[in-house]
PDB file of N, CA and C in Angstrom:
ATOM      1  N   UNK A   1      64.392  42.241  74.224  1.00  0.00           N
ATOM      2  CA  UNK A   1      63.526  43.406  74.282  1.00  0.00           C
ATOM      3  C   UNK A   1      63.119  43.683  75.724  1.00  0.00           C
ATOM      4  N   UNK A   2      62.494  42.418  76.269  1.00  0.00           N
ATOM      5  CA  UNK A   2      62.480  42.933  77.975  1.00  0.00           C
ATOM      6  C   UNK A   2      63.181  43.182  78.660  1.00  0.00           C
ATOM      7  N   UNK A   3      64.421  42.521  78.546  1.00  0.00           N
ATOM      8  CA  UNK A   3      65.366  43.027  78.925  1.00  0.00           C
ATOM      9  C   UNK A   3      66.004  44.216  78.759  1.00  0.00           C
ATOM     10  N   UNK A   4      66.139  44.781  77.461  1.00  0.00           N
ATOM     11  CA  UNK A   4      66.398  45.877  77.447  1.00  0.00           C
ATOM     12  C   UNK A   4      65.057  47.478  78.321  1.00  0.00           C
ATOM     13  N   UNK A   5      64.006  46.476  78.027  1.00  0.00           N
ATOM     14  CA  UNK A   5      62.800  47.503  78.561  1.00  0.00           C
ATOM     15  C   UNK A   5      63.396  47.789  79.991  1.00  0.00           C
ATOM     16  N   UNK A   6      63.667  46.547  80.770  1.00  0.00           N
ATOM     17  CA  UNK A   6      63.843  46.827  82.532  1.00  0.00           C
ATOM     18  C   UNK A   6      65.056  47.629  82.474  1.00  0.00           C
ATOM     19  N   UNK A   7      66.170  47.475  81.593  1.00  0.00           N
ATOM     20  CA  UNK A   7      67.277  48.672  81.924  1.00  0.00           C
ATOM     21  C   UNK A   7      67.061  50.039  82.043  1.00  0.00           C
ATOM     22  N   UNK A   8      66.420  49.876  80.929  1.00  0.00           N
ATOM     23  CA  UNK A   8      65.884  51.659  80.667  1.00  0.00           C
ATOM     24  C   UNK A   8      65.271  51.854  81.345  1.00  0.00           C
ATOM     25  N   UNK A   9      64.114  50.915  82.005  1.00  0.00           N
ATOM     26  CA  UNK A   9      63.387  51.738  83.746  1.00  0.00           C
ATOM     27  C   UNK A   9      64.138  51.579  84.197  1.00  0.00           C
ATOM     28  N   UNK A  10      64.796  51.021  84.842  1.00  0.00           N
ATOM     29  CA  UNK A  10      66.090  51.416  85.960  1.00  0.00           C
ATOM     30  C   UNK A  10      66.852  52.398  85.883  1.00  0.00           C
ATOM     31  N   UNK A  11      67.116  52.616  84.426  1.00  0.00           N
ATOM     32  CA  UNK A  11      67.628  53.617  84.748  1.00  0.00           C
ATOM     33  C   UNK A  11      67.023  54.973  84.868  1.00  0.00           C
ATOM     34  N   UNK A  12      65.824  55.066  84.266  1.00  0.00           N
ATOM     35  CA  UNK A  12      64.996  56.337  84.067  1.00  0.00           C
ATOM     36  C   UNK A  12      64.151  56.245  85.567  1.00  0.00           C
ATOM     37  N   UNK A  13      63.972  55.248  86.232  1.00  0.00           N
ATOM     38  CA  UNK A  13      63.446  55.358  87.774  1.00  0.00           C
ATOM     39  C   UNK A  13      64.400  56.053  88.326  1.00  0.00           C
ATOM     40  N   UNK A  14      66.087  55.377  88.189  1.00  0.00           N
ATOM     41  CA  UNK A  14      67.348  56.415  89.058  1.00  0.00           C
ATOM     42  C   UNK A  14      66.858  57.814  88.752  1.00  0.00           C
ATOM     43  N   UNK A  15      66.737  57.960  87.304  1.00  0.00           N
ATOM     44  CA  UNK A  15      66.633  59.555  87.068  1.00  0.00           C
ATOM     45  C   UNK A  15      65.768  60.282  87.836  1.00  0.00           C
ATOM     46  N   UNK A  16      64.295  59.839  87.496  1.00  0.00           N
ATOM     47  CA  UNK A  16      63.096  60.256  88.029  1.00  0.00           C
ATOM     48  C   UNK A  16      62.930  60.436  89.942  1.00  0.00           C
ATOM     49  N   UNK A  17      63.899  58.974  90.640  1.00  0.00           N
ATOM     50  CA  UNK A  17      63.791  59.074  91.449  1.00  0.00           C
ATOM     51  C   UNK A  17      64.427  60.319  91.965  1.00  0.00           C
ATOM     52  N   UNK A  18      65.912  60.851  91.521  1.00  0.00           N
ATOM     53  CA  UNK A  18      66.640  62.265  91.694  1.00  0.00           C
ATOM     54  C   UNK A  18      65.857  63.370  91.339  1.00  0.00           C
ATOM     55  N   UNK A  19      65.269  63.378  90.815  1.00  0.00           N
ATOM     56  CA  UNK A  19      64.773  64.675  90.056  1.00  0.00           C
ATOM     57  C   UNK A  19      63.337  64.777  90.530  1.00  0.00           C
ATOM     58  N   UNK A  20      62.690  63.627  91.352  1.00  0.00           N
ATOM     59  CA  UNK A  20      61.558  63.900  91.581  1.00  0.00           C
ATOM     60  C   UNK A  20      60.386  64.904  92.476  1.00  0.00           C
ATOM     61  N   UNK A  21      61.267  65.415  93.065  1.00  0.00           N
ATOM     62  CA  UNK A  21      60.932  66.399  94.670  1.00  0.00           C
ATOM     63  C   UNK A  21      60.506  67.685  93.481  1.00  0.00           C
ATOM     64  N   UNK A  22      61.339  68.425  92.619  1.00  0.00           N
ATOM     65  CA  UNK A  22      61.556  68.880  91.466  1.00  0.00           C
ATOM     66  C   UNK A  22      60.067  69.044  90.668  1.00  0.00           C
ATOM     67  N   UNK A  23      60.213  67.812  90.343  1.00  0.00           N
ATOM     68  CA  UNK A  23      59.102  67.799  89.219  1.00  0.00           C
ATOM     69  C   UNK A  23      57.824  67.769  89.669  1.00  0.00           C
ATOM     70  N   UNK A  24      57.471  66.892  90.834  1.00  0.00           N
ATOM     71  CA  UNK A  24      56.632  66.675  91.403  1.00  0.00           C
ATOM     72  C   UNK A  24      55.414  68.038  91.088  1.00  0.00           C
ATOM     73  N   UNK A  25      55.725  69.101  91.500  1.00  0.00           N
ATOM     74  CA  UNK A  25      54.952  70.551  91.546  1.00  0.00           C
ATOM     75  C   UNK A  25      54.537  70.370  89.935  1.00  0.00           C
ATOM     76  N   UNK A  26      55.518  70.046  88.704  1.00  0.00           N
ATOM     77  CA  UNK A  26      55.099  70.584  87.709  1.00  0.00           C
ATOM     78  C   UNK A  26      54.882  69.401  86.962  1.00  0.00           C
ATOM     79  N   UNK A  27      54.996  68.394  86.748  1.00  0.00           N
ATOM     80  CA  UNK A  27      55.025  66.819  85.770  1.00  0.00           C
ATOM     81  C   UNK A  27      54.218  65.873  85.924  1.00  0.00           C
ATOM     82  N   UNK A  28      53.755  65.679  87.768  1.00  0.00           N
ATOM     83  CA  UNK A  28      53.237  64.900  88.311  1.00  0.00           C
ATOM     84  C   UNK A  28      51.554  65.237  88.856  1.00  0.00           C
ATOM     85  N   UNK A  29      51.074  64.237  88.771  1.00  0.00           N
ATOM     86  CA  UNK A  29      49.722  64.095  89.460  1.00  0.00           C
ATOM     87  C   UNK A  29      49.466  62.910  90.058  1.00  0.00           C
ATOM     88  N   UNK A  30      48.134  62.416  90.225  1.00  0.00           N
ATOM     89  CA  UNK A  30      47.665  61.070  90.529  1.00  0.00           C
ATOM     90  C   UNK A  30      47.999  59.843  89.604  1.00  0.00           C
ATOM     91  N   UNK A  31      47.561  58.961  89.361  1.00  0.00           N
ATOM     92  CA  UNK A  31      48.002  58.352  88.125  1.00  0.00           C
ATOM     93  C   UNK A  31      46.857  57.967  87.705  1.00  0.00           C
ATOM     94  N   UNK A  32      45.530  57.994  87.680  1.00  0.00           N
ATOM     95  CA  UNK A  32      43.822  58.070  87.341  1.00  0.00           C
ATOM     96  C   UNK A  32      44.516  59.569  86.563  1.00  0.00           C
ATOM     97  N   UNK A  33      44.665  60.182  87.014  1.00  0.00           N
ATOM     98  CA  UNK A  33      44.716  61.679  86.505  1.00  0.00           C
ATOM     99  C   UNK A  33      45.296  61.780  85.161  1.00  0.00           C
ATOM    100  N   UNK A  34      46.566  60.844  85.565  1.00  0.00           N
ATOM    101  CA  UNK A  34      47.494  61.008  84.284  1.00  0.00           C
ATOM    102  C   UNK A  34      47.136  60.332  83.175  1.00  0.00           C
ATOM    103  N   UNK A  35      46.820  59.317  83.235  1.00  0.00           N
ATOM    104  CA  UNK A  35      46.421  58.226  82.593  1.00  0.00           C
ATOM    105  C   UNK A  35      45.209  58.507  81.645  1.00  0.00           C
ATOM    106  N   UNK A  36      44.305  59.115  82.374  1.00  0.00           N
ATOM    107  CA  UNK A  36      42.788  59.715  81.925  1.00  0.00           C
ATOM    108  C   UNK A  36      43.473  60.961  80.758  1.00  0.00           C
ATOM    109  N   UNK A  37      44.820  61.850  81.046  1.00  0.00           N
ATOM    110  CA  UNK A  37      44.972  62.713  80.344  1.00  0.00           C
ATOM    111  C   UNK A  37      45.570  62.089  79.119  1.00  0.00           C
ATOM    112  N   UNK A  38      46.006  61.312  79.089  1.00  0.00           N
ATOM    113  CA  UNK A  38      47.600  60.529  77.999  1.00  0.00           C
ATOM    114  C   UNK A  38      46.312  60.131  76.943  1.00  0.00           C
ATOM    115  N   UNK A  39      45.054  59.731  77.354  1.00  0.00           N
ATOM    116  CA  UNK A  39      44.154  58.815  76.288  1.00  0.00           C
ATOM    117  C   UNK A  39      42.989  59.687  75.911  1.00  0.00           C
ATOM    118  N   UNK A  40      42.778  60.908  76.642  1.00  0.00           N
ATOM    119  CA  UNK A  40      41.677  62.202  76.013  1.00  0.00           C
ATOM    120  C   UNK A  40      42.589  63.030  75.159  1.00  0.00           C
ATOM    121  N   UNK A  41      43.547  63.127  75.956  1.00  0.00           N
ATOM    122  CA  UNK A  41      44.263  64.241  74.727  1.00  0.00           C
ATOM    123  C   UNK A  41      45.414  63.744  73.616  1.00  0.00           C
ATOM    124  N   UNK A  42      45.966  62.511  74.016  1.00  0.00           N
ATOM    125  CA  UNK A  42      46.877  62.481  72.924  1.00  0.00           C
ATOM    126  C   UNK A  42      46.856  60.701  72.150  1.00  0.00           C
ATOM    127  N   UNK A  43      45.522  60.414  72.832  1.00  0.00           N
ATOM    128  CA  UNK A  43      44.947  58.883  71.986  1.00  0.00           C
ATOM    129  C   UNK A  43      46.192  57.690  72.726  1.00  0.00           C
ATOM    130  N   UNK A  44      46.943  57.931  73.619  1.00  0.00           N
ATOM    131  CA  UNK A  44      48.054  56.781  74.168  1.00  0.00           C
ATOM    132  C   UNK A  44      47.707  56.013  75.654  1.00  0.00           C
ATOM    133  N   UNK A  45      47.722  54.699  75.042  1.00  0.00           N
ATOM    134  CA  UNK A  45      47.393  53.640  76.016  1.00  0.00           C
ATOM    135  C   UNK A  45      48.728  53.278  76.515  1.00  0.00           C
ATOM    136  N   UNK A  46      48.395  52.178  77.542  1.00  0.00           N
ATOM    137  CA  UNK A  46      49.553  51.584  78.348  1.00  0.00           C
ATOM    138  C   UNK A  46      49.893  50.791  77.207  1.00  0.00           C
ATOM    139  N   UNK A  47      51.839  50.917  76.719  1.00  0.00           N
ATOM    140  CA  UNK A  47      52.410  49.729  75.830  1.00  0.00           C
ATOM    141  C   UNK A  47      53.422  48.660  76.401  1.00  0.00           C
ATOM    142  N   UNK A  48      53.994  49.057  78.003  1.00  0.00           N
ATOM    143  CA  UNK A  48      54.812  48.298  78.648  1.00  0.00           C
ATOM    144  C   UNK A  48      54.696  48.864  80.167  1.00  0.00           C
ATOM    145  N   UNK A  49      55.267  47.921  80.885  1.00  0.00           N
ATOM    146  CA  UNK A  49      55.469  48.586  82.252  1.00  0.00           C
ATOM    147  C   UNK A  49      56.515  47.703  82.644  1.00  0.00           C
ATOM    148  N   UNK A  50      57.396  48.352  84.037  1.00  0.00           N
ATOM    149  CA  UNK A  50      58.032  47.597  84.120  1.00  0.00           C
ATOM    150  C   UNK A  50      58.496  48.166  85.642  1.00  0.00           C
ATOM    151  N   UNK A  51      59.296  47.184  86.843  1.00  0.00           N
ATOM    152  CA  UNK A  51      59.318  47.649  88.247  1.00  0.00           C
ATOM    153  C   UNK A  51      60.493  48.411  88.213  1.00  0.00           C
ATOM    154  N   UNK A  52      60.583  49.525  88.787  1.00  0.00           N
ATOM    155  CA  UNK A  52      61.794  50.052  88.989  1.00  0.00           C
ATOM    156  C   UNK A  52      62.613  49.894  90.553  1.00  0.00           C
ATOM    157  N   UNK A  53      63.332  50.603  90.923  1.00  0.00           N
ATOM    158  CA  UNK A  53      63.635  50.726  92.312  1.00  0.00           C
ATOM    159  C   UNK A  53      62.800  51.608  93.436  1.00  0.00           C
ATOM    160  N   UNK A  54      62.909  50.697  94.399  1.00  0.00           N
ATOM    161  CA  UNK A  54      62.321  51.724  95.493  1.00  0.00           C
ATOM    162  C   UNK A  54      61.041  51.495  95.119  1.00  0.00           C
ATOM    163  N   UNK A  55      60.338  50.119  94.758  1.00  0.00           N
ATOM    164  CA  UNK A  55      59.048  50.225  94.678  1.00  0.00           C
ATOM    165  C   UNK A  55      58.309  51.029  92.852  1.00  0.00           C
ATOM    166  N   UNK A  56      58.948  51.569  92.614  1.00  0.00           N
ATOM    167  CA  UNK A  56      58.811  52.980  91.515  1.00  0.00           C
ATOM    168  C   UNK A  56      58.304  51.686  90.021  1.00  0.00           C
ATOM    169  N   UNK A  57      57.440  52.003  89.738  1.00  0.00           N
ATOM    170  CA  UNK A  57      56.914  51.451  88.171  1.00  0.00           C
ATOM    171  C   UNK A  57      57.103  52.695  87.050  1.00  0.00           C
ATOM    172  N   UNK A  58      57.646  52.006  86.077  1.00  0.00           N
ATOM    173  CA  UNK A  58      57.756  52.664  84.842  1.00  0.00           C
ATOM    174  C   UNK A  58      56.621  52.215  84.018  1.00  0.00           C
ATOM    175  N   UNK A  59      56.504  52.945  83.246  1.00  0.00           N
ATOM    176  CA  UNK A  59      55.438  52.527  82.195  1.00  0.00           C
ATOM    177  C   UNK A  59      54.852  53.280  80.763  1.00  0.00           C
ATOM    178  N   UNK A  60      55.118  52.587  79.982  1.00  0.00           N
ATOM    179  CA  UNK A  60      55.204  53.534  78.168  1.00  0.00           C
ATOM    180  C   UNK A  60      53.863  53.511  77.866  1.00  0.00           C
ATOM    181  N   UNK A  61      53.404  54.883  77.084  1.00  0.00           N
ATOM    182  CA  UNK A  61      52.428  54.980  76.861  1.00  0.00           C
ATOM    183  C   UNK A  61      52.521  55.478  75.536  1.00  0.00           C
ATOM    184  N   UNK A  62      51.231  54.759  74.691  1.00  0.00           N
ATOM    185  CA  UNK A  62      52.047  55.502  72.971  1.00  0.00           C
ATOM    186  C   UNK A  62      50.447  54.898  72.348  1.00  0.00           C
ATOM    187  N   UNK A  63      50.262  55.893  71.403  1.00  0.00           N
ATOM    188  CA  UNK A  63      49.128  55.984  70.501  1.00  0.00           C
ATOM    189  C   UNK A  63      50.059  55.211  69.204  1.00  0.00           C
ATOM    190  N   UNK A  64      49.117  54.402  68.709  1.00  0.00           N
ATOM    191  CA  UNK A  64      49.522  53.691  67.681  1.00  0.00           C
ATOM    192  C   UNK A  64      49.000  54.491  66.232  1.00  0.00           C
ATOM    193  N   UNK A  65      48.082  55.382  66.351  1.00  0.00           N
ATOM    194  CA  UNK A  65      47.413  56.484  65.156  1.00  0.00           C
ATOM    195  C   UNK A  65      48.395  57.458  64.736  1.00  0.00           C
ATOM    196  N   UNK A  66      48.819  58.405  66.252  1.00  0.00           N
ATOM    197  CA  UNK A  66      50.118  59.528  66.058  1.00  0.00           C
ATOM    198  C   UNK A  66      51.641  59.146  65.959  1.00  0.00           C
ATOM    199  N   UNK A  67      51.872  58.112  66.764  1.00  0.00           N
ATOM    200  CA  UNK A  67      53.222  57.964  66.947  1.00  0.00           C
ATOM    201  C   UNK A  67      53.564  58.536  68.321  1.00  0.00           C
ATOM    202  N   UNK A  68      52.614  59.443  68.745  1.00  0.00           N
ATOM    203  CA  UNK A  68      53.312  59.850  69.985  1.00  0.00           C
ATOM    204  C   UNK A  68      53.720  59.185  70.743  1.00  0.00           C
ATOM    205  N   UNK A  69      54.318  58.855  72.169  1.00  0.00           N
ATOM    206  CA  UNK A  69      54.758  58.538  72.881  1.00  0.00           C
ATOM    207  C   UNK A  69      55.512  59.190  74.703  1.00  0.00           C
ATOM    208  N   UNK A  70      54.870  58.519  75.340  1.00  0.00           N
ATOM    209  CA  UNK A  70      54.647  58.962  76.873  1.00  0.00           C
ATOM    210  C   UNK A  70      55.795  57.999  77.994  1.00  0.00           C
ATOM    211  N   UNK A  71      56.651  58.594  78.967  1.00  0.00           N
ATOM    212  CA  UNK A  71      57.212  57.722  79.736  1.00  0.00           C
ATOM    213  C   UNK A  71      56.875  58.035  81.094  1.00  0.00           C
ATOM    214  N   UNK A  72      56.094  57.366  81.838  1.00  0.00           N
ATOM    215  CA  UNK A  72      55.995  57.555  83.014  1.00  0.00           C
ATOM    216  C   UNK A  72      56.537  56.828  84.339  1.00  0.00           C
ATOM    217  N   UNK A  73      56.615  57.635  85.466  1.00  0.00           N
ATOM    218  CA  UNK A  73      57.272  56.789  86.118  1.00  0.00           C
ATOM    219  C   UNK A  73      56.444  57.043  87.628  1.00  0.00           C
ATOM    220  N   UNK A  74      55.564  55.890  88.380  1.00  0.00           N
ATOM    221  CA  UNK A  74      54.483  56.140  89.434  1.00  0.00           C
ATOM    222  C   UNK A  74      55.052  55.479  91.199  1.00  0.00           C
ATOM    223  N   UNK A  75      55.607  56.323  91.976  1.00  0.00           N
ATOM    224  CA  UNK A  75      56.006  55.987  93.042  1.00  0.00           C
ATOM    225  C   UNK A  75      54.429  55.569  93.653  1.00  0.00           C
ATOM    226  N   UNK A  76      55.428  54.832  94.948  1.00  0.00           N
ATOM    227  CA  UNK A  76      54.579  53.820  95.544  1.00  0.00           C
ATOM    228  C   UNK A  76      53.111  54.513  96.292  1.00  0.00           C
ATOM    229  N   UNK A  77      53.081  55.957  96.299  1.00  0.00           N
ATOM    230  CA  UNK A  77      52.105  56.719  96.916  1.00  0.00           C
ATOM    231  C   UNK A  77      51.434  56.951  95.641  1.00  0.00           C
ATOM    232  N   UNK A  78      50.868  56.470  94.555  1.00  0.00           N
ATOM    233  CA  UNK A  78      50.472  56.616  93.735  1.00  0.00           C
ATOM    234  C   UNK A  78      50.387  57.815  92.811  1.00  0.00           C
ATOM    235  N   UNK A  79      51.757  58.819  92.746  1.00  0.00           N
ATOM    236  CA  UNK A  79      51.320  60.007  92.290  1.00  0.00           C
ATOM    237  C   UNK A  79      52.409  59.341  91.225  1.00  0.00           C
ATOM    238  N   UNK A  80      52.201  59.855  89.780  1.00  0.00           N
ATOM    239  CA  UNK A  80      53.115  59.351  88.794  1.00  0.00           C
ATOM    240  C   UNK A  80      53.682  61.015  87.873  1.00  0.00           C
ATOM    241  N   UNK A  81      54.693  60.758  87.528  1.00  0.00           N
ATOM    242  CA  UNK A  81      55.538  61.643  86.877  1.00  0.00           C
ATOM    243  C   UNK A  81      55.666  61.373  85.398  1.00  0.00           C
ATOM    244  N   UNK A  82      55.832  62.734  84.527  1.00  0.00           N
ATOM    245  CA  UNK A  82      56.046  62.151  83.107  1.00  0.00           C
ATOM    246  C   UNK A  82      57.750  62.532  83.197  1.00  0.00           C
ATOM    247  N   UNK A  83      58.244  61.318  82.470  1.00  0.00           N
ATOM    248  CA  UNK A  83      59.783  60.934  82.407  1.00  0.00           C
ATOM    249  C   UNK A  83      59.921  61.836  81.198  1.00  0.00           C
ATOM    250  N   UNK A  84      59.248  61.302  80.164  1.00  0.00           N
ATOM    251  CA  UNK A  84      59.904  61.913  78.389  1.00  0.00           C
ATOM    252  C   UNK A  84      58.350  61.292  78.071  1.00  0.00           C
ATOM    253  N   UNK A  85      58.816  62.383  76.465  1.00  0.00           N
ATOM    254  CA  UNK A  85      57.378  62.249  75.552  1.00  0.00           C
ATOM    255  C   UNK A  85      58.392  62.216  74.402  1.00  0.00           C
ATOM    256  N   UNK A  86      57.482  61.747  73.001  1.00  0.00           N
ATOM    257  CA  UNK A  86      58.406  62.335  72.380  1.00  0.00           C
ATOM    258  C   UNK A  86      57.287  61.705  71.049  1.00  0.00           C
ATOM    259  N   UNK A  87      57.842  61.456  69.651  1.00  0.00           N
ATOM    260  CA  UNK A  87      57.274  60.882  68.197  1.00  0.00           C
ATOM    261  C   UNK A  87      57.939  59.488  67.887  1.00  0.00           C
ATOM    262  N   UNK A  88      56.876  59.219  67.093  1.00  0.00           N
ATOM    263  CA  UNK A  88      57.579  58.366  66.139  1.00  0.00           C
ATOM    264  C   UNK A  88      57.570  56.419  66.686  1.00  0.00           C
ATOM    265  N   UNK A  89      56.542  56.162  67.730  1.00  0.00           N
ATOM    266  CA  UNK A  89      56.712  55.235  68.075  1.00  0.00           C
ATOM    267  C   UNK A  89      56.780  54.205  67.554  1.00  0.00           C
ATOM    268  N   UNK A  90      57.388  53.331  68.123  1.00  0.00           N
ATOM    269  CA  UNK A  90      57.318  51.841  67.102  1.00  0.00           C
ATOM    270  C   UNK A  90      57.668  49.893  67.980  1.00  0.00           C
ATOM    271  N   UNK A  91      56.621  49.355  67.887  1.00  0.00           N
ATOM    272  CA  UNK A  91      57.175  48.058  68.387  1.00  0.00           C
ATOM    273  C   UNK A  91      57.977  47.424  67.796  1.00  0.00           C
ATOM    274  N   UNK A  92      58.670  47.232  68.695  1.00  0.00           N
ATOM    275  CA  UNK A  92      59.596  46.219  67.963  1.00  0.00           C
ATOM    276  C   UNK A  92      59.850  45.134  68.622  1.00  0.00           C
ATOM    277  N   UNK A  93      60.135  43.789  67.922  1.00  0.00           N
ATOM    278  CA  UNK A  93      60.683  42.647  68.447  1.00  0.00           C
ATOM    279  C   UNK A  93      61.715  41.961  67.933  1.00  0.00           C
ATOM    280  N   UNK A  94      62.670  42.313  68.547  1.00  0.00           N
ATOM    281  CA  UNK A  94      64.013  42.233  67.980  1.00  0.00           C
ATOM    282  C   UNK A  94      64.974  40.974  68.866  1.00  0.00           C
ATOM    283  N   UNK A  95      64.930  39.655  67.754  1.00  0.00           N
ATOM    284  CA  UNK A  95      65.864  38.836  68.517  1.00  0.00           C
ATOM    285  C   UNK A  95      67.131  38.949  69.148  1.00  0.00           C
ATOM    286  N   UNK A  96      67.609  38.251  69.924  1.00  0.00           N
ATOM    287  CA  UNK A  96      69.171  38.579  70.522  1.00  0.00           C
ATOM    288  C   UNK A  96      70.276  38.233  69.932  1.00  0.00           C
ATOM    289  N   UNK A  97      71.476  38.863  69.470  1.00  0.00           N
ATOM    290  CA  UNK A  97      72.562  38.346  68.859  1.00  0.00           C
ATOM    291  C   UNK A  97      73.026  37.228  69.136  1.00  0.00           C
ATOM    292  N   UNK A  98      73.113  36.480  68.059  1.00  0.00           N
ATOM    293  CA  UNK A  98      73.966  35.143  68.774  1.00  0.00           C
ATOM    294  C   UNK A  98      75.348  35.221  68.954  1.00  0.00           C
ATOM    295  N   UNK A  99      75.284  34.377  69.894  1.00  0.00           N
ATOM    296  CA  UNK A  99      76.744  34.719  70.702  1.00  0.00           C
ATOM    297  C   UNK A  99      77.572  33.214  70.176  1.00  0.00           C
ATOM    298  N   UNK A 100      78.520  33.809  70.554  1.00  0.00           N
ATOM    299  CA  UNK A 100      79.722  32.759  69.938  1.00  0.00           C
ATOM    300  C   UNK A 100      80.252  31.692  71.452  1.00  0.00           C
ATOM    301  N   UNK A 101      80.165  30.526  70.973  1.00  0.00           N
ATOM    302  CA  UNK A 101      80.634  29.555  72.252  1.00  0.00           C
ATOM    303  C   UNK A 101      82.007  29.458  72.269  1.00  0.00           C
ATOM    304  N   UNK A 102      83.065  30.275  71.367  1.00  0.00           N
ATOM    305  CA  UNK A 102      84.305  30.192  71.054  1.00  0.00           C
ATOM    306  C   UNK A 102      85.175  31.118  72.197  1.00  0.00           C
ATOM    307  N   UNK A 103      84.445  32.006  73.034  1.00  0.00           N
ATOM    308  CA  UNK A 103      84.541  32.854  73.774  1.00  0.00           C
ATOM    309  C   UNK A 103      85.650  32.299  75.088  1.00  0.00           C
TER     310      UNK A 103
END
């Protein structure tokens, strides 16, 4: 599961980091700012975080009442971007396939 968590920031930091000049004007604020908005308006706390490149933190945000769900991603000047939102959240803890020593 953590493992899979750090891929997906890596890869959604690559994204965010490309696209960020972009969004910045329209997605992004402070991260007091953002943070304060994710838990007045849509009930979602911090559920993971994780380091990306270039300094860049990812970090999921999800109300356990709605299902909603928040992806943010906060460069090192503290202004953070929303990656994706979306429904339906859910923890999961999902063991790893066992692998075969026959390999």
């Amino acid at each position: 599961m953590k493992k899979t968590l750090f891929t997906i920031a890596a890869g959604l930091a690559l994204v965010a980091s490309s696209q960020m000049a972009a969004a910045q004007s329209q997605n992004c604020a402070p991260r007091d700012m953002v943070v304060k908005r994710l838990a007045e308006k849509y009930g979602e706390s911090r559920q993971s975080i994780g380091m990306g490149q270039q300094g860049m933190v990812m970090e999921t945000f999800a109300s356990n009442e709605t299902g909603s769900w928040t992806i943010t991603v906060t460069t090192p000047n503290g202004m953070t971007c929303l990656v994706a939102s979306g429904q339906s959240y859910e923890v999961l803890a999902e063991a790893l396939p066992v692998m075969d020593k026959d390999a």
